[in-house]
PDB file of N, CA and C in Angstrom:
ATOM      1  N   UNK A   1     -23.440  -1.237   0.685  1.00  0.00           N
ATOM      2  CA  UNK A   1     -22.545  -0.227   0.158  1.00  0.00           C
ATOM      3  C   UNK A   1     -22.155   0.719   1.279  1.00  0.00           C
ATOM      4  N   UNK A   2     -21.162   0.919   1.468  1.00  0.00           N
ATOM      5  CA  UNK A   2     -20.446   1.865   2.437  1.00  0.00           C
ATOM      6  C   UNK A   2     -20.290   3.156   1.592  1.00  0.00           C
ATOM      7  N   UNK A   3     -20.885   4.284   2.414  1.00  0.00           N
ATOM      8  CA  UNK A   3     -20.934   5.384   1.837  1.00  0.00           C
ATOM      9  C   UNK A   3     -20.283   6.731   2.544  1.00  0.00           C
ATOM     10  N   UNK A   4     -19.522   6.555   3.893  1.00  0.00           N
ATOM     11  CA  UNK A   4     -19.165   7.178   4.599  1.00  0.00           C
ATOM     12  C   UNK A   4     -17.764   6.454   5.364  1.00  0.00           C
ATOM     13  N   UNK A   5     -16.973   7.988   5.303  1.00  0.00           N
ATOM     14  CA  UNK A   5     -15.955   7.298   6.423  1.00  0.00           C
ATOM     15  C   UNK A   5     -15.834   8.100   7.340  1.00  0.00           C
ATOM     16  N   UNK A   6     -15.815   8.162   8.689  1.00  0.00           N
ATOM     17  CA  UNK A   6     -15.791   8.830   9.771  1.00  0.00           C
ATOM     18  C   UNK A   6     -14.040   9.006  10.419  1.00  0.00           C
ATOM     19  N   UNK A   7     -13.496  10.153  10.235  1.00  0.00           N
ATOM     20  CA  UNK A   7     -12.170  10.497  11.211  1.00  0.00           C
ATOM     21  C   UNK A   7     -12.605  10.657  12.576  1.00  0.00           C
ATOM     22  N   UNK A   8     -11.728   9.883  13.676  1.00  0.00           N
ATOM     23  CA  UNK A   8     -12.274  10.283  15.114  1.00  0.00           C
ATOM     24  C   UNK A   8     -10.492  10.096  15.883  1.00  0.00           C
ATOM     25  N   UNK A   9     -10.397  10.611  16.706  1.00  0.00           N
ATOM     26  CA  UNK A   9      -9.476  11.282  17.477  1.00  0.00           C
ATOM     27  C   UNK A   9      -9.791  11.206  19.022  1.00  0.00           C
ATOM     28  N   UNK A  10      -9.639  10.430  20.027  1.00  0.00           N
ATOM     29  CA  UNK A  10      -9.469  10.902  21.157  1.00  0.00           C
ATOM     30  C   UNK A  10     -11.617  10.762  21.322  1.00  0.00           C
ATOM     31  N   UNK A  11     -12.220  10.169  20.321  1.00  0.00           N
ATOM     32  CA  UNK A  11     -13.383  10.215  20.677  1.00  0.00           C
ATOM     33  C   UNK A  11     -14.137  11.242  20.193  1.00  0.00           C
ATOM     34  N   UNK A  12     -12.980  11.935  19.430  1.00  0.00           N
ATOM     35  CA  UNK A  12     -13.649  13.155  19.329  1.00  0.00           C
ATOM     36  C   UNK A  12     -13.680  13.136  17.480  1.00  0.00           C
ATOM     37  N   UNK A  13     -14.983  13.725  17.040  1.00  0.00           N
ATOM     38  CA  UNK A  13     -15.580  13.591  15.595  1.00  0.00           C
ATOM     39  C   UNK A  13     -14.682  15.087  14.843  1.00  0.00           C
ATOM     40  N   UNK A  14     -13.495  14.017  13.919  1.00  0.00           N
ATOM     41  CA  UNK A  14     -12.815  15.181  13.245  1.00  0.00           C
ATOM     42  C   UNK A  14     -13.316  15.436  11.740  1.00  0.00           C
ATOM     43  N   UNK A  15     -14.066  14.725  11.324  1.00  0.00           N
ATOM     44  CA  UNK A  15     -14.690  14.993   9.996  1.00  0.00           C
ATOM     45  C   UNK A  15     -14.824  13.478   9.396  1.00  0.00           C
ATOM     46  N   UNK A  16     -15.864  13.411   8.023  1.00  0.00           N
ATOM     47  CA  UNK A  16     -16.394  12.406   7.343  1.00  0.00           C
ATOM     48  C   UNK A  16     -15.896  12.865   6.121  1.00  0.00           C
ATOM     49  N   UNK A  17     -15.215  11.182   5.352  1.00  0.00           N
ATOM     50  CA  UNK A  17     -15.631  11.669   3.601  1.00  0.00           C
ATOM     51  C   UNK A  17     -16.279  10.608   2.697  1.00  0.00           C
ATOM     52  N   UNK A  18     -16.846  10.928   1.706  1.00  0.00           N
ATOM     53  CA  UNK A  18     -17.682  10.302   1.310  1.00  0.00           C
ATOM     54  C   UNK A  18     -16.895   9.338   0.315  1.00  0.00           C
ATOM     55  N   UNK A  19     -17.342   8.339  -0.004  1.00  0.00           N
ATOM     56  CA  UNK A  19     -16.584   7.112  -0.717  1.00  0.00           C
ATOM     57  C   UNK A  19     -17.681   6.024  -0.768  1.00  0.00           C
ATOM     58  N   UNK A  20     -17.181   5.168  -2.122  1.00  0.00           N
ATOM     59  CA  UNK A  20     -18.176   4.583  -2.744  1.00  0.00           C
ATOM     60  C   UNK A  20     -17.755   3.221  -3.065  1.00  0.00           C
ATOM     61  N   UNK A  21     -17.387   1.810  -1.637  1.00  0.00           N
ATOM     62  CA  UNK A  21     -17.080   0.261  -1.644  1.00  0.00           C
ATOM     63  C   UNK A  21     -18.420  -0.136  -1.419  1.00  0.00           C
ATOM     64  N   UNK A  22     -18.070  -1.363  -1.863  1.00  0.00           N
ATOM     65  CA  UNK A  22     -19.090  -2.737  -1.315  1.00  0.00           C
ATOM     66  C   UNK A  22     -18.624  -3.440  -1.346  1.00  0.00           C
ATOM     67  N   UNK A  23     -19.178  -3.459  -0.180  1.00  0.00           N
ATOM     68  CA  UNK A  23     -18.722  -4.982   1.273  1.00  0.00           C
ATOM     69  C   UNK A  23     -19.521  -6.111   0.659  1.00  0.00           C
ATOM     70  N   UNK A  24     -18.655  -7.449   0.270  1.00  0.00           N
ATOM     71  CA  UNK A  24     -19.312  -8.313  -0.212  1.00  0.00           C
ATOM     72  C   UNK A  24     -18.655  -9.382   0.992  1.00  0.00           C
ATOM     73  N   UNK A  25     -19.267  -9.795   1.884  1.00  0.00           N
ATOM     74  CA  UNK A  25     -18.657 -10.831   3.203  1.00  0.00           C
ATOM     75  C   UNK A  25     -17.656 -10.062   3.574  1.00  0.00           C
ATOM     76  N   UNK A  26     -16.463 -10.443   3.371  1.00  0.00           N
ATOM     77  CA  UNK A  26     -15.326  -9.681   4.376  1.00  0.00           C
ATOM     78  C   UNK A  26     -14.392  -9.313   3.023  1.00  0.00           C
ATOM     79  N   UNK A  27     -14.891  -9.412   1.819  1.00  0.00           N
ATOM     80  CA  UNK A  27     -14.177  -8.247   0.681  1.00  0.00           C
ATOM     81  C   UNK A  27     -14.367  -6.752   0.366  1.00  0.00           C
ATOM     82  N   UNK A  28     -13.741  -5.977   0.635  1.00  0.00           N
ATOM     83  CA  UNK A  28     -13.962  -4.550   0.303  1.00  0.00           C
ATOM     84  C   UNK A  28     -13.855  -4.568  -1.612  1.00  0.00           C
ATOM     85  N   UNK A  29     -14.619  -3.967  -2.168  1.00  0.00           N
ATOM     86  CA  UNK A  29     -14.711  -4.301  -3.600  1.00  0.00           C
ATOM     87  C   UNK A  29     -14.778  -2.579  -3.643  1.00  0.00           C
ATOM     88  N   UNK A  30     -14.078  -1.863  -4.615  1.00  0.00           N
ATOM     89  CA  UNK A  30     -13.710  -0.489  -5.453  1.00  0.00           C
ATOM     90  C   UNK A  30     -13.135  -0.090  -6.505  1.00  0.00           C
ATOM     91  N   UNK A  31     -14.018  -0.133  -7.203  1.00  0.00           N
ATOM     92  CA  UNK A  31     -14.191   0.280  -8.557  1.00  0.00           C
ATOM     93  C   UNK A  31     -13.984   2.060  -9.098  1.00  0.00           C
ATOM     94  N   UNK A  32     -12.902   2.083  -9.813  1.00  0.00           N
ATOM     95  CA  UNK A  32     -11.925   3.495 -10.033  1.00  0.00           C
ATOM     96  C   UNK A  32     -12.090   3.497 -11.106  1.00  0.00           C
ATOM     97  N   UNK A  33     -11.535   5.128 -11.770  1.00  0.00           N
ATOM     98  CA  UNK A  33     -11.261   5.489 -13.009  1.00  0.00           C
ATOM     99  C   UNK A  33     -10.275   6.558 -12.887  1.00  0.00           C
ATOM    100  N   UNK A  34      -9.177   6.192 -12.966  1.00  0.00           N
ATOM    101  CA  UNK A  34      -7.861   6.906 -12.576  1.00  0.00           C
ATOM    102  C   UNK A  34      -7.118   6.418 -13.661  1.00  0.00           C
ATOM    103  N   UNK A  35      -5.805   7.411 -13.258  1.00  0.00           N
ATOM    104  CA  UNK A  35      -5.261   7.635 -14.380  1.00  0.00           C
ATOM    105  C   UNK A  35      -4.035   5.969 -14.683  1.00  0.00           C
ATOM    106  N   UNK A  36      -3.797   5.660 -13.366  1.00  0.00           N
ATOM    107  CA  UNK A  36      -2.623   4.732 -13.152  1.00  0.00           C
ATOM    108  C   UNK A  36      -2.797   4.226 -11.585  1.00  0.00           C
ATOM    109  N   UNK A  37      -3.249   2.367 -11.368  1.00  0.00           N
ATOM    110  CA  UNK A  37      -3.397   2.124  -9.583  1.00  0.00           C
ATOM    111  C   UNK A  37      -1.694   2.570  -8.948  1.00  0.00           C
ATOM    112  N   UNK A  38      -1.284   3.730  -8.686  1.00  0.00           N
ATOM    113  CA  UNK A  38      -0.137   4.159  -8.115  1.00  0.00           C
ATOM    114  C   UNK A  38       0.060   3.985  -6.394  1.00  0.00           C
ATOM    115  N   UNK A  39       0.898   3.517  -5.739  1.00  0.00           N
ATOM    116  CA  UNK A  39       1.415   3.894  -4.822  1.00  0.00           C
ATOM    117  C   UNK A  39       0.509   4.019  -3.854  1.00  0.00           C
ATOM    118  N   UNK A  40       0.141   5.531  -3.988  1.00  0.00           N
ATOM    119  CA  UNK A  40      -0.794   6.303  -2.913  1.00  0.00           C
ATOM    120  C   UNK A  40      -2.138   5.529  -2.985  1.00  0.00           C
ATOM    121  N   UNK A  41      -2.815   5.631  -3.985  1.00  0.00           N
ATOM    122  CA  UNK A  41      -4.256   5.303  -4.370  1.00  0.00           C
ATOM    123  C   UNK A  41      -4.466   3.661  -3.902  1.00  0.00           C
ATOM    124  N   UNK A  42      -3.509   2.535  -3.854  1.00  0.00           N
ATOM    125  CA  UNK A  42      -3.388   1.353  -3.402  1.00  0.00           C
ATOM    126  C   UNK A  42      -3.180   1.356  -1.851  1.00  0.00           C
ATOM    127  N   UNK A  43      -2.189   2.173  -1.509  1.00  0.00           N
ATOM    128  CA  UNK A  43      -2.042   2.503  -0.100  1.00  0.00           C
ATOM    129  C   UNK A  43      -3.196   2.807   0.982  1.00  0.00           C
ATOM    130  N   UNK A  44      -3.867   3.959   0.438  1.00  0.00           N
ATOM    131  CA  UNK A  44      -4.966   4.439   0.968  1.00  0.00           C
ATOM    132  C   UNK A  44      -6.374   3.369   0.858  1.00  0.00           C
ATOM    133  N   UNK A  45      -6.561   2.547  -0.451  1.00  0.00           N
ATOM    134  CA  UNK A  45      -7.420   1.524  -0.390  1.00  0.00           C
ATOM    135  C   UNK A  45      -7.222   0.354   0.874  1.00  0.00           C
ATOM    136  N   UNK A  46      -5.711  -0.043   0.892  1.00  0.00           N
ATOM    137  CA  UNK A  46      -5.484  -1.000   1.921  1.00  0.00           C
ATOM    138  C   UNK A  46      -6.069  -0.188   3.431  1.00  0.00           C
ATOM    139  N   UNK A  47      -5.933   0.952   3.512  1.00  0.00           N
ATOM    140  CA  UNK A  47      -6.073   1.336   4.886  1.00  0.00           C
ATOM    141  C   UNK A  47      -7.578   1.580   5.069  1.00  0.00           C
ATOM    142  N   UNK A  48      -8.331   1.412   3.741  1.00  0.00           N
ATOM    143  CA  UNK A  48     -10.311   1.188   3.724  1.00  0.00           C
ATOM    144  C   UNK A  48     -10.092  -0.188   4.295  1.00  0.00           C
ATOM    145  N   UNK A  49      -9.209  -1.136   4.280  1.00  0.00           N
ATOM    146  CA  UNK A  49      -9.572  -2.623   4.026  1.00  0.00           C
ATOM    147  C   UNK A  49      -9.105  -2.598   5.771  1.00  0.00           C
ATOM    148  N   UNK A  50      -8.308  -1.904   6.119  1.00  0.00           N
ATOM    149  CA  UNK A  50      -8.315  -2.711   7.592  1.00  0.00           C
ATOM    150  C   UNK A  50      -9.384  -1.408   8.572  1.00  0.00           C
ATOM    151  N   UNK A  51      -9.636  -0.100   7.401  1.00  0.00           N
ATOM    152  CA  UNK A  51     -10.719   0.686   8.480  1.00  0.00           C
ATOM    153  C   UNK A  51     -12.217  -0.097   8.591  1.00  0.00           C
ATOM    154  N   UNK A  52     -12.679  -0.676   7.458  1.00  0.00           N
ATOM    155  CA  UNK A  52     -13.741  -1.499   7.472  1.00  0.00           C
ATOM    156  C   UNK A  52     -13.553  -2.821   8.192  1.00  0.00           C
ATOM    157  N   UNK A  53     -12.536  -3.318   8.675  1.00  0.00           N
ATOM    158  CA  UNK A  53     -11.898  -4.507   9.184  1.00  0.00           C
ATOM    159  C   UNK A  53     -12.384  -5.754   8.129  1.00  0.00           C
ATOM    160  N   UNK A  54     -12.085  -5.799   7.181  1.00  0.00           N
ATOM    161  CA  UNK A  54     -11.984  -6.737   5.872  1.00  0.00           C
ATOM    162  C   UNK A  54     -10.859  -7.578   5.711  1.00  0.00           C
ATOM    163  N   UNK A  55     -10.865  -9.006   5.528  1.00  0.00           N
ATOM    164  CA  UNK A  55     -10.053  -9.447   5.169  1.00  0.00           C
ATOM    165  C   UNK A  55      -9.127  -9.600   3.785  1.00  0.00           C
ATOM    166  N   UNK A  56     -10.488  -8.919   2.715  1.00  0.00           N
ATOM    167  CA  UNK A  56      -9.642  -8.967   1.700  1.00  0.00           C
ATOM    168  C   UNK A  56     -10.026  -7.940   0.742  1.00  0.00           C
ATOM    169  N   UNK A  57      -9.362  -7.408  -0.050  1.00  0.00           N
ATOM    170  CA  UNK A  57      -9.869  -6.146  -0.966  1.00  0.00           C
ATOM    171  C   UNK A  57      -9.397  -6.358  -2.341  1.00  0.00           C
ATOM    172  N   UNK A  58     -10.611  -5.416  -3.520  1.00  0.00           N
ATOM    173  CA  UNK A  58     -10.652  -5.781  -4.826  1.00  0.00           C
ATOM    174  C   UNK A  58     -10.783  -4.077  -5.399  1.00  0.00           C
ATOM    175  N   UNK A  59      -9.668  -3.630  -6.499  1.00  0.00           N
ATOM    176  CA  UNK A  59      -9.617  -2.639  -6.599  1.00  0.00           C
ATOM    177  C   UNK A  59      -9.964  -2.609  -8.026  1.00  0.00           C
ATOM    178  N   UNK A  60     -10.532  -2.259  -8.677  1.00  0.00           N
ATOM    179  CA  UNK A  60     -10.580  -2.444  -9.826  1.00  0.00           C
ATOM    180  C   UNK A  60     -10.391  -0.683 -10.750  1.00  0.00           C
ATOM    181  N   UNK A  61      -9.316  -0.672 -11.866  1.00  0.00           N
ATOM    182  CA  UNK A  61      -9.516   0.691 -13.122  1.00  0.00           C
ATOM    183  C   UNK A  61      -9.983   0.648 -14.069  1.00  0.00           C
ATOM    184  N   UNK A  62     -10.830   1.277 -14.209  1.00  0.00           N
ATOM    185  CA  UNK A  62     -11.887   1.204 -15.502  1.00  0.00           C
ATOM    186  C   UNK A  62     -11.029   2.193 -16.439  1.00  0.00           C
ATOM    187  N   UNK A  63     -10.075   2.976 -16.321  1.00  0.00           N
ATOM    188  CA  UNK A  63      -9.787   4.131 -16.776  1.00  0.00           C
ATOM    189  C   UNK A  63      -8.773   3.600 -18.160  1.00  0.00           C
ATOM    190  N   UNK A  64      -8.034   2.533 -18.382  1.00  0.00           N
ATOM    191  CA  UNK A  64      -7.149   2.158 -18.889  1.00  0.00           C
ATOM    192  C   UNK A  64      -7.911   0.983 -19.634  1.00  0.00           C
ATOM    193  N   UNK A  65      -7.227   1.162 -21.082  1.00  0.00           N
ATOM    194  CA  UNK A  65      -8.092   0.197 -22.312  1.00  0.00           C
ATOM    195  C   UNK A  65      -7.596  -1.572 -21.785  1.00  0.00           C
ATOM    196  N   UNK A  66      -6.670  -1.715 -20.860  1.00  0.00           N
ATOM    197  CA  UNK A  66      -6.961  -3.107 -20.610  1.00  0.00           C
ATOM    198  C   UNK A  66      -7.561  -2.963 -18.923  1.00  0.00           C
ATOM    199  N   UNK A  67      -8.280  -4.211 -18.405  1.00  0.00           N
ATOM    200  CA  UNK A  67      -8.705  -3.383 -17.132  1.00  0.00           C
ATOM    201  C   UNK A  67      -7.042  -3.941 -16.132  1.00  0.00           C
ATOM    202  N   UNK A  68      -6.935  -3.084 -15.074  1.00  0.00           N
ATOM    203  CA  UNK A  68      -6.116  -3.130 -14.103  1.00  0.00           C
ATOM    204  C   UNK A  68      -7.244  -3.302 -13.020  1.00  0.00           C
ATOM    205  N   UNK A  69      -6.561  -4.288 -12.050  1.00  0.00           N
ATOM    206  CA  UNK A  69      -6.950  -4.762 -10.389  1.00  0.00           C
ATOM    207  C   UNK A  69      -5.681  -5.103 -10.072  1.00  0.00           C
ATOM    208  N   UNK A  70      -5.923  -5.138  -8.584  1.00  0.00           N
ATOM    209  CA  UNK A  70      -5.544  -5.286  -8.065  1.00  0.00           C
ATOM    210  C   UNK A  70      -5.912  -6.189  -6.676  1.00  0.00           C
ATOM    211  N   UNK A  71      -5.317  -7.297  -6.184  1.00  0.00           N
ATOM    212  CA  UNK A  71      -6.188  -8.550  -5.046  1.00  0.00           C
ATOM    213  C   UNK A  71      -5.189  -7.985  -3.804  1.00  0.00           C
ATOM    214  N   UNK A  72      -5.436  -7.834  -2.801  1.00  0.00           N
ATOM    215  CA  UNK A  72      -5.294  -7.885  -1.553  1.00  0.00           C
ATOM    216  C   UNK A  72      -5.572  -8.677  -0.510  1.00  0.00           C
ATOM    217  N   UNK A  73      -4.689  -9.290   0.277  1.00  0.00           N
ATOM    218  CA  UNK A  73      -5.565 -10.503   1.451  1.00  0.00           C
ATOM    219  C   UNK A  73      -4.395 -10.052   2.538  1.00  0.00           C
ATOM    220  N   UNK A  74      -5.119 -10.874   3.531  1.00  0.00           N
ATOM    221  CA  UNK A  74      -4.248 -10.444   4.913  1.00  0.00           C
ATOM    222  C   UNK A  74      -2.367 -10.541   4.581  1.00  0.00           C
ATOM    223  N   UNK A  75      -2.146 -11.324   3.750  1.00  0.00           N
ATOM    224  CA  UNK A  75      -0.974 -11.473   3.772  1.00  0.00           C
ATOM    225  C   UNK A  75      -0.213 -10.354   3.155  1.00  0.00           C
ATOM    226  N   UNK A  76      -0.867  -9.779   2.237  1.00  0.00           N
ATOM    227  CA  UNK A  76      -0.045  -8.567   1.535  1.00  0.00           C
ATOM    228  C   UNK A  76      -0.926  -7.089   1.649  1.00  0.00           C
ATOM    229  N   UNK A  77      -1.272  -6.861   2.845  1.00  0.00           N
ATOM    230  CA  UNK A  77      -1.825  -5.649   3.306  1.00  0.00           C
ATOM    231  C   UNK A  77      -1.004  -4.758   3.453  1.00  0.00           C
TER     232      UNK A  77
END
């Protein structure tokens, strides 16, 4: 489970935030409860998938009475 993400700049440590994937081989797997997978919230997951250097990512919303995912692979990053 990846529990940290580190911002760095020039080498230099601009801050950490905390976040909650698991790395299953080279899948980033994240499990949400949001309101709607929008835009931003898909966007920002893809950019976990190439900060962890993953080939493929699994987003999953618990928040909505049918479930929503979303599959990601190198081709549609």
């Amino acid at each position: 489970m990846k529990k940290q993400v580190t911002a760095t700049y020039h080498e230099q440590h601009l801050g950490s935030k905390e976040v909650g994937f698991f790395m299953i081989g080279e899948l980033l797997l994240s499990i949400v409860a949001v309101k709607a997978l929008n835009q931003l919230t898909l966007s920002r997951f893809s950019h976990y998938i190439r900060y962890f250097k993953c080939k493929k990512g699994l987003i999953f919303n618990f928040h909505t009475l049918c479930l929503d995912f979303r599959y990601f692979d190198d081709n549609n990053q």
